[in-house]
C-alpha atoms as a PDB file:
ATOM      1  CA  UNK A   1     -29.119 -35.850   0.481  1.00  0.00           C
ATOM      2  CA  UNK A   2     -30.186 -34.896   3.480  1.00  0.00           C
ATOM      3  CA  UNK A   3     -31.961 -31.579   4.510  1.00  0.00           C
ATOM      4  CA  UNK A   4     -29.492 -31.165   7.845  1.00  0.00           C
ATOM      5  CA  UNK A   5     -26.221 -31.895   5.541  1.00  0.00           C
ATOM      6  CA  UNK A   6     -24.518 -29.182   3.999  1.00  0.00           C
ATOM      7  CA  UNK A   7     -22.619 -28.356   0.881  1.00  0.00           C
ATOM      8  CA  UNK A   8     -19.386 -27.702   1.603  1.00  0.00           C
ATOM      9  CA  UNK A   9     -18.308 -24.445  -0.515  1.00  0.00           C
ATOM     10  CA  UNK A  10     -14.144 -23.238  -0.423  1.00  0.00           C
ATOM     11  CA  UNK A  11     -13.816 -20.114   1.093  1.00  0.00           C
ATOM     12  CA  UNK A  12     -12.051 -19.001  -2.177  1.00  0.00           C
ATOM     13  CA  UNK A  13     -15.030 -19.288  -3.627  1.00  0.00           C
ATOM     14  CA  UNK A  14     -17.554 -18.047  -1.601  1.00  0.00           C
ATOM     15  CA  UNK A  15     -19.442 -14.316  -1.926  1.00  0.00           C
ATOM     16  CA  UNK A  16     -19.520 -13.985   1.779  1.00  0.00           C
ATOM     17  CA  UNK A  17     -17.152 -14.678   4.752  1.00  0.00           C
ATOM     18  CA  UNK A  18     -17.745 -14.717   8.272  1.00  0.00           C
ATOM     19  CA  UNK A  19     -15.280 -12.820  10.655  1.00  0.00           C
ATOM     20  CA  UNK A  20     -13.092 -16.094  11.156  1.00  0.00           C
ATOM     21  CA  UNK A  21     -12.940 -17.392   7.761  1.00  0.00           C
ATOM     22  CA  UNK A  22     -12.005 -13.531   6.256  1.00  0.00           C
ATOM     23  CA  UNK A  23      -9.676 -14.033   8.849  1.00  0.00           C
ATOM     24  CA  UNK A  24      -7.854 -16.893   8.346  1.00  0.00           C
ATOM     25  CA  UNK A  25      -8.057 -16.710   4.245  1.00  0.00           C
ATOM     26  CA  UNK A  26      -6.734 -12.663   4.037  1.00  0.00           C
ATOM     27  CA  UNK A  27      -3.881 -13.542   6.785  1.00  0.00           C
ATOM     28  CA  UNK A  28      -5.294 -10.884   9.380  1.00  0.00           C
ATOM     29  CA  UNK A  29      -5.749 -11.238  12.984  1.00  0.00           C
ATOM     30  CA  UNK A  30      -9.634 -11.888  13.894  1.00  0.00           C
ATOM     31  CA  UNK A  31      -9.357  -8.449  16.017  1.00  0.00           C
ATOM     32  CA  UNK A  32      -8.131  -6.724  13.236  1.00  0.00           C
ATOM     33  CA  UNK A  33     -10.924  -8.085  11.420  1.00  0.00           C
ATOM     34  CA  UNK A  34     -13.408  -7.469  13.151  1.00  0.00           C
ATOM     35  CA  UNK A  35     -12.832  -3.585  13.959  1.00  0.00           C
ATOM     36  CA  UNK A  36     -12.381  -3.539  10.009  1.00  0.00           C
ATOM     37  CA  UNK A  37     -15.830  -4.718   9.503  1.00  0.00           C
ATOM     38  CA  UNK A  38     -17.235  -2.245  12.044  1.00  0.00           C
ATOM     39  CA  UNK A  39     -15.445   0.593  10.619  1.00  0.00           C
ATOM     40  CA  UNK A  40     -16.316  -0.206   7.004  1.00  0.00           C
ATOM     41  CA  UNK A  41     -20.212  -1.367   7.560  1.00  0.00           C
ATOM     42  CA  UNK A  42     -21.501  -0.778   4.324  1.00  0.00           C
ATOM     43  CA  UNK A  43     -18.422  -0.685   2.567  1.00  0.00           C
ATOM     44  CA  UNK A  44     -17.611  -4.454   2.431  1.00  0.00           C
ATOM     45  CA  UNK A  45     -18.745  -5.400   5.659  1.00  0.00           C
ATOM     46  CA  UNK A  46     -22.718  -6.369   6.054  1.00  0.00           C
ATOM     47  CA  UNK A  47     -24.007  -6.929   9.718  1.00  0.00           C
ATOM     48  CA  UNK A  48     -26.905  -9.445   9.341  1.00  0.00           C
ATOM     49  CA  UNK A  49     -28.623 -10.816  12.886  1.00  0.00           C
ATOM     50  CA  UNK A  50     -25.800 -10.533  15.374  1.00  0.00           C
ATOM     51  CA  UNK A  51     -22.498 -11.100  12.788  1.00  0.00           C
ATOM     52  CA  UNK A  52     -20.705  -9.513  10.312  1.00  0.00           C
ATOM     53  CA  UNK A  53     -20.343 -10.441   6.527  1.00  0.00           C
ATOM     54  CA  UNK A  54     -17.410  -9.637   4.526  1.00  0.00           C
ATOM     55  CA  UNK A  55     -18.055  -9.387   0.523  1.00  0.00           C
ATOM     56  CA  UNK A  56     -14.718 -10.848  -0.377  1.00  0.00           C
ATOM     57  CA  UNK A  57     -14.390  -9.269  -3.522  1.00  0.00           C
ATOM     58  CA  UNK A  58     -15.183  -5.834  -1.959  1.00  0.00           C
ATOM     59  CA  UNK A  59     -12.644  -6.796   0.948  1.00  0.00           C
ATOM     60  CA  UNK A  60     -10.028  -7.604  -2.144  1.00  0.00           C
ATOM     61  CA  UNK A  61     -10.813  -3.719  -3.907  1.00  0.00           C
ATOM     62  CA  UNK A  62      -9.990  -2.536  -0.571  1.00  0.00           C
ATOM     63  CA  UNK A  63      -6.936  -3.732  -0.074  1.00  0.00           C
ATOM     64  CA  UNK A  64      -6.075  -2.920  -3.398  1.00  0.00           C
ATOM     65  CA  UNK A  65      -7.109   0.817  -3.024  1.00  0.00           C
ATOM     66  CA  UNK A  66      -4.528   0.601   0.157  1.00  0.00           C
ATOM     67  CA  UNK A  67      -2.141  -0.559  -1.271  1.00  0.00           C
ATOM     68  CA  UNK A  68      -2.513   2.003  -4.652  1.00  0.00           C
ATOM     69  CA  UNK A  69      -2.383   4.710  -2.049  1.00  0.00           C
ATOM     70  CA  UNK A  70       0.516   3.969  -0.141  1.00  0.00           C
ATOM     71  CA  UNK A  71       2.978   3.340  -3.843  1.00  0.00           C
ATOM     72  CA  UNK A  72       1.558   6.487  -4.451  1.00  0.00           C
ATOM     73  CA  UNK A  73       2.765   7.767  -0.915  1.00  0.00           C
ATOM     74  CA  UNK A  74       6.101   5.973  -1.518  1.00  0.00           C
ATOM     75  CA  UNK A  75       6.392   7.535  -4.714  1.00  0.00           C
ATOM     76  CA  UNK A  76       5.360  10.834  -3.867  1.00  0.00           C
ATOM     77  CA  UNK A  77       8.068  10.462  -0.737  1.00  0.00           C
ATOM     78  CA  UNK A  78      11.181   9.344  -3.434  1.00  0.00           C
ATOM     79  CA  UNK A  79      10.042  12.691  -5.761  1.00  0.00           C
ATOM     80  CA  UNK A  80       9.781  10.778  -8.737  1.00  0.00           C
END
């Protein structure tokens, strides 16, 4: 093999995802994205050079922890 070719890895299972490839694989506009990442630097977001990183598992506890919150909302709301 070749030094300049590269492995090609699925984006399911890969640690790290650039903005576009979070993007595209979580269903969520690269905008939307994006001002995640800067708003959660640290969190599951990792700016390296001039780009974010999303940890995708991270991203996936996040989203989780949203969504917990709002059935909690919901269920708080139906006073059960």
């Amino acid at each position: 093999m070749k030094e300049t070719e590269k492995i090609a890895v699925p984006v399911s299972e890969k640690y790290m995802l650039t903005i576009k490839e979070a993007s595209e694989y979580f269903s969520i506009g690269v905008k939307t994205m994006r001002r995640l990442a800067e708003e959660n630097e640290g969190s599951f977001a990792l700016y390296l050079g001039n780009h974010y990183l999303i940890v995708r598992a991270k991203f996936e506890d996040y989203i989780e922890t949203l969504i917990s919150k709002e059935e909690e909302t919901d269920h708080e709301e139906n006073g059960n």
